[in-house]
C-alpha atoms as a PDB file:
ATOM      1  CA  UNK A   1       3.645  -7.207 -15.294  1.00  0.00           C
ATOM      2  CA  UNK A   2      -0.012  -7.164 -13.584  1.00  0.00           C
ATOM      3  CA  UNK A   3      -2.070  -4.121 -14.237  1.00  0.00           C
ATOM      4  CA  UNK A   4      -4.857  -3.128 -12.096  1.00  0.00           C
ATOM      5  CA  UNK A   5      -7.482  -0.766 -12.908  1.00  0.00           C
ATOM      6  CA  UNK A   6     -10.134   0.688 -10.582  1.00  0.00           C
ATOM      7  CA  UNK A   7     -12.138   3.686 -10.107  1.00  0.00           C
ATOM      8  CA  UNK A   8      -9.620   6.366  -9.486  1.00  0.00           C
ATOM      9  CA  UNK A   9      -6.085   4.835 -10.389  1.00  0.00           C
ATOM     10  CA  UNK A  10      -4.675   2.370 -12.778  1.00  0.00           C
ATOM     11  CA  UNK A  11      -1.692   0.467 -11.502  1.00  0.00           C
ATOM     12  CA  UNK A  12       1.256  -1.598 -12.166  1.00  0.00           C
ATOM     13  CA  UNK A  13       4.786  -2.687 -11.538  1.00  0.00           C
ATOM     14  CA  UNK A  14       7.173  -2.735 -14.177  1.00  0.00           C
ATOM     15  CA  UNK A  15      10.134  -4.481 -11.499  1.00  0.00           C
ATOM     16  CA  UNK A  16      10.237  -3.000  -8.432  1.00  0.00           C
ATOM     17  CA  UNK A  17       8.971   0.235 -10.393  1.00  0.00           C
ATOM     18  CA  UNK A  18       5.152   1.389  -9.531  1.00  0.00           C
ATOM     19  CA  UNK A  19       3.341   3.106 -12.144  1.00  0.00           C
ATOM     20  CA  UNK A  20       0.439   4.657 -10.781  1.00  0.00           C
ATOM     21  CA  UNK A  21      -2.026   6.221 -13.423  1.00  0.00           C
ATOM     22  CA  UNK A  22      -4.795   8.992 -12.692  1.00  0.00           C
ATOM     23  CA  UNK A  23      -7.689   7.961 -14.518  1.00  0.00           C
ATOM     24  CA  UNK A  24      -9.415  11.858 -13.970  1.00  0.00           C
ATOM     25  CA  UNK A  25      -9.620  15.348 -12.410  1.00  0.00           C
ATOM     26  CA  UNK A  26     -10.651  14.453  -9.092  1.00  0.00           C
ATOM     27  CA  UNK A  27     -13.998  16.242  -9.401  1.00  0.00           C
ATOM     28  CA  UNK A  28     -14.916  13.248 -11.011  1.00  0.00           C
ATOM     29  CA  UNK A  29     -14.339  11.143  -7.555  1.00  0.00           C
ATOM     30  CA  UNK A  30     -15.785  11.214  -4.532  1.00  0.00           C
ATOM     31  CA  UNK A  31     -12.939  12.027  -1.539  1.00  0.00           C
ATOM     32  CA  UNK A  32     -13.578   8.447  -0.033  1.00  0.00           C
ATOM     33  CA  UNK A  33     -12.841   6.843  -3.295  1.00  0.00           C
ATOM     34  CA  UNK A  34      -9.330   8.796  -3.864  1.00  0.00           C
ATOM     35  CA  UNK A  35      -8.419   8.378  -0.097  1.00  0.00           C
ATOM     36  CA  UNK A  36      -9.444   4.802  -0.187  1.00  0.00           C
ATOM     37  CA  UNK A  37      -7.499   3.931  -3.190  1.00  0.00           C
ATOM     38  CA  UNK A  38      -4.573   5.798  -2.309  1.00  0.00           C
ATOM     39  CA  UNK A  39      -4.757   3.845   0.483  1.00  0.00           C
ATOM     40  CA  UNK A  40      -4.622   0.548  -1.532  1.00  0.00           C
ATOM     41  CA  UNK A  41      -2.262   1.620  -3.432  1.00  0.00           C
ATOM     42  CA  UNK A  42       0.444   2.369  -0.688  1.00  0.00           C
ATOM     43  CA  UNK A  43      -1.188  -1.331   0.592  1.00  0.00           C
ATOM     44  CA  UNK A  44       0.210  -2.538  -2.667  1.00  0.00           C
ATOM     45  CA  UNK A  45       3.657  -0.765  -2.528  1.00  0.00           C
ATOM     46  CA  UNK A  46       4.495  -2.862   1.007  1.00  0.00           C
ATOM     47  CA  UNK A  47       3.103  -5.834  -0.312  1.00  0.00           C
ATOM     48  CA  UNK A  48       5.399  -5.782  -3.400  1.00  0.00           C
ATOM     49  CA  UNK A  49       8.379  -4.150  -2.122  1.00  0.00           C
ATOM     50  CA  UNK A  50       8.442  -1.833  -4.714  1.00  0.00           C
ATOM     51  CA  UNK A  51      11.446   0.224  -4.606  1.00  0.00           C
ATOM     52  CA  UNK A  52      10.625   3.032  -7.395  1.00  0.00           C
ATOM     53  CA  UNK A  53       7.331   4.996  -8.186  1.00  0.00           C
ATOM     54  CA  UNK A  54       6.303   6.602 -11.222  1.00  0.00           C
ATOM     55  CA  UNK A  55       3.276   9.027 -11.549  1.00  0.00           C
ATOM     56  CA  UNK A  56       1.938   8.959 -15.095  1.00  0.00           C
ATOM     57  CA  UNK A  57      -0.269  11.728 -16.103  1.00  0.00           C
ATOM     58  CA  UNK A  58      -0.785  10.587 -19.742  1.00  0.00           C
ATOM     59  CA  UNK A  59      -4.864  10.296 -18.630  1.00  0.00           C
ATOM     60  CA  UNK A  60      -5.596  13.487 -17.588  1.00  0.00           C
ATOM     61  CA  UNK A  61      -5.621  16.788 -18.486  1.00  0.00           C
ATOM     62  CA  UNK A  62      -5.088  18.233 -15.046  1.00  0.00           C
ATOM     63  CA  UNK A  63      -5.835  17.372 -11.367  1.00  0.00           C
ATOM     64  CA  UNK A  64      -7.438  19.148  -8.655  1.00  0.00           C
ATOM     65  CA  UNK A  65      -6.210  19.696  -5.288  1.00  0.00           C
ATOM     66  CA  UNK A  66      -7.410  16.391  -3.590  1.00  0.00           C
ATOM     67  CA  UNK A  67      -5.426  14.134  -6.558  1.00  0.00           C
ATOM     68  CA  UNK A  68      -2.103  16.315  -6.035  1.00  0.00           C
ATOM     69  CA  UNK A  69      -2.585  15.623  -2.080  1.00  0.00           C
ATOM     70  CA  UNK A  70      -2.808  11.806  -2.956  1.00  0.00           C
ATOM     71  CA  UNK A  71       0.063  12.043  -5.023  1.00  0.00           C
ATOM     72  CA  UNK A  72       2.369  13.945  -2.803  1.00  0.00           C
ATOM     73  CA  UNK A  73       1.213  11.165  -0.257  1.00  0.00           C
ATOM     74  CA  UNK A  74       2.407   8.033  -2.843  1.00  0.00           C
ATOM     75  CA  UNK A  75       5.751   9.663  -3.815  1.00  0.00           C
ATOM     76  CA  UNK A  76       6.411  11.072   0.279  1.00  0.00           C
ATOM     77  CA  UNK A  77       5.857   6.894   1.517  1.00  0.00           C
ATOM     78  CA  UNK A  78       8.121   5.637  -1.548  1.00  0.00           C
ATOM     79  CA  UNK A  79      11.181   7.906  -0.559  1.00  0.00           C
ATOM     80  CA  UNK A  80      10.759   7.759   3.386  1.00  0.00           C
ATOM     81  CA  UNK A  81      11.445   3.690   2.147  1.00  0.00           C
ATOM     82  CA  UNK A  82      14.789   5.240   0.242  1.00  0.00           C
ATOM     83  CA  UNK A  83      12.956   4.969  -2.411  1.00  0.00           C
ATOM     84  CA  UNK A  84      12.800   7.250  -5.707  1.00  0.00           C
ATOM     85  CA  UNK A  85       9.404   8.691  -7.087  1.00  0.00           C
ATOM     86  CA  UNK A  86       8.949  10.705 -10.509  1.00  0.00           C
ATOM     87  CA  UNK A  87       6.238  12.314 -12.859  1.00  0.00           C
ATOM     88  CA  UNK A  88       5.788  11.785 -15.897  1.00  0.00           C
ATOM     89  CA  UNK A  89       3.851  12.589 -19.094  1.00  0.00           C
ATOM     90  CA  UNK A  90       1.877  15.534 -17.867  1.00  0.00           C
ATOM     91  CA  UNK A  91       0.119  18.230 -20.570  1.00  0.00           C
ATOM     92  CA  UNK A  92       1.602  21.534 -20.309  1.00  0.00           C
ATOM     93  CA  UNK A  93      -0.877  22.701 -17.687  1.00  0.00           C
ATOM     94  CA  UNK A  94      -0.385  20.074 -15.156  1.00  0.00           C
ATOM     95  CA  UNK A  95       3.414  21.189 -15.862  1.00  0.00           C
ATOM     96  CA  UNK A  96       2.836  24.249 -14.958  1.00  0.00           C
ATOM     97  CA  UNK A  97       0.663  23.537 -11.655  1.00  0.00           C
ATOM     98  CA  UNK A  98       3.453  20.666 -10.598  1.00  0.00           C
ATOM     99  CA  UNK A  99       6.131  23.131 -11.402  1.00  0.00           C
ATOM    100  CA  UNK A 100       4.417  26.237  -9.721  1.00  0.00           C
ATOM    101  CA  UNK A 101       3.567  23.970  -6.892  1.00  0.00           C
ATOM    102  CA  UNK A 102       7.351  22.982  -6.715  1.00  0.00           C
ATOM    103  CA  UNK A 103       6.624  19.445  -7.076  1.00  0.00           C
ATOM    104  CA  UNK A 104       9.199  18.705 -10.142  1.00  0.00           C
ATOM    105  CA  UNK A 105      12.311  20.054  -6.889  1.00  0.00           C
ATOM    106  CA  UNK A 106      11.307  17.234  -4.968  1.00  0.00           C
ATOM    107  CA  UNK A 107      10.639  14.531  -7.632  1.00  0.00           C
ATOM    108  CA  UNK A 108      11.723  14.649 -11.152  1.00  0.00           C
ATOM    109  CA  UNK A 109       9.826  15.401 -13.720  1.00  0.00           C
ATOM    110  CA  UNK A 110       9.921  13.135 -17.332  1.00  0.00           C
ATOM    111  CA  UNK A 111       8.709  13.035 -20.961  1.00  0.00           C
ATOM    112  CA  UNK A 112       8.047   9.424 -20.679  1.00  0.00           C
ATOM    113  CA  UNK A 113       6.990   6.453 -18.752  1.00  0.00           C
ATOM    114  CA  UNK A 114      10.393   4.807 -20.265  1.00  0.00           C
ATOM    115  CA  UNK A 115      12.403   7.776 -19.120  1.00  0.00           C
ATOM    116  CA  UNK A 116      11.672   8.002 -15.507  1.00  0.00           C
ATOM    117  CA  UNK A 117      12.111   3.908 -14.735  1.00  0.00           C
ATOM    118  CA  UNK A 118      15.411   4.126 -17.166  1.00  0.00           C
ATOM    119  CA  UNK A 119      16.410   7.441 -14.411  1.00  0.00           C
ATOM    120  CA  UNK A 120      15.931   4.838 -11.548  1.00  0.00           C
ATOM    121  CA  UNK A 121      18.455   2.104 -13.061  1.00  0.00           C
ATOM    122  CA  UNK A 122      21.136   4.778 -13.824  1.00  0.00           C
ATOM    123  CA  UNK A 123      20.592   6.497  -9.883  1.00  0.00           C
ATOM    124  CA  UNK A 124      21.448   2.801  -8.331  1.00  0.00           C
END
């Protein structure tokens, strides 16, 4: 289990399982760094085969516009490889903003980090 931290996202595979970590709003980033890390990220994904993805929001409070578009972006590659993405650990706002957004219809939404990889061993 190899975590990696940079500038925008923390990451690491728990398996074949992703965990992908916001580290802040993405006010705090410049657009380069989120689309270049995004872009490392899905990098990473092919490189490890990683079958599952799990977005943990246990860092932030909420994200902007720019971070949801880089997230939509992780969990739309994972499944278009028939793979399975989730959320997970969000405050109440982001919640609201994923659920308003109907982001928790497409992926699922979970308490815990624990939860959503368990959800991927019980789906196949």
């Amino acid at each position: 289990m190899m975590t990696h931290t940079n500038t925008v996202f923390t990451t690491q595979f728990v398996g074949q399982t992703l965990i992908v970590t916001p580290q802040g709003n993405s006010t705090g980033f410049r657009y380069n760094d989120i689309h270049a890390e995004t872009n490392a990220v899905i990098t990473a994904m092919d490189r490890q085969n990683a079958r599952n993805l799990v977005i943990n929001f246990n860092s932030v409070e909420i994200v902007g516009s720019i971070m949801i578009s880089a997230m939509i972006k992780l969990a739309r590659k994972i499944t278009a490889k028939k793979g399975q993405a989730a959320f997970c650990s969000a405050s109440e706002t982001m919640k609201e903003v994923m659920q308003s957004m109907n982001l928790t219809r497409l992926w699922p939404y979970f308490e815990s980090q624990e939860e959503a990889i368990k959800s991927f061993e019980s789906a196949g």
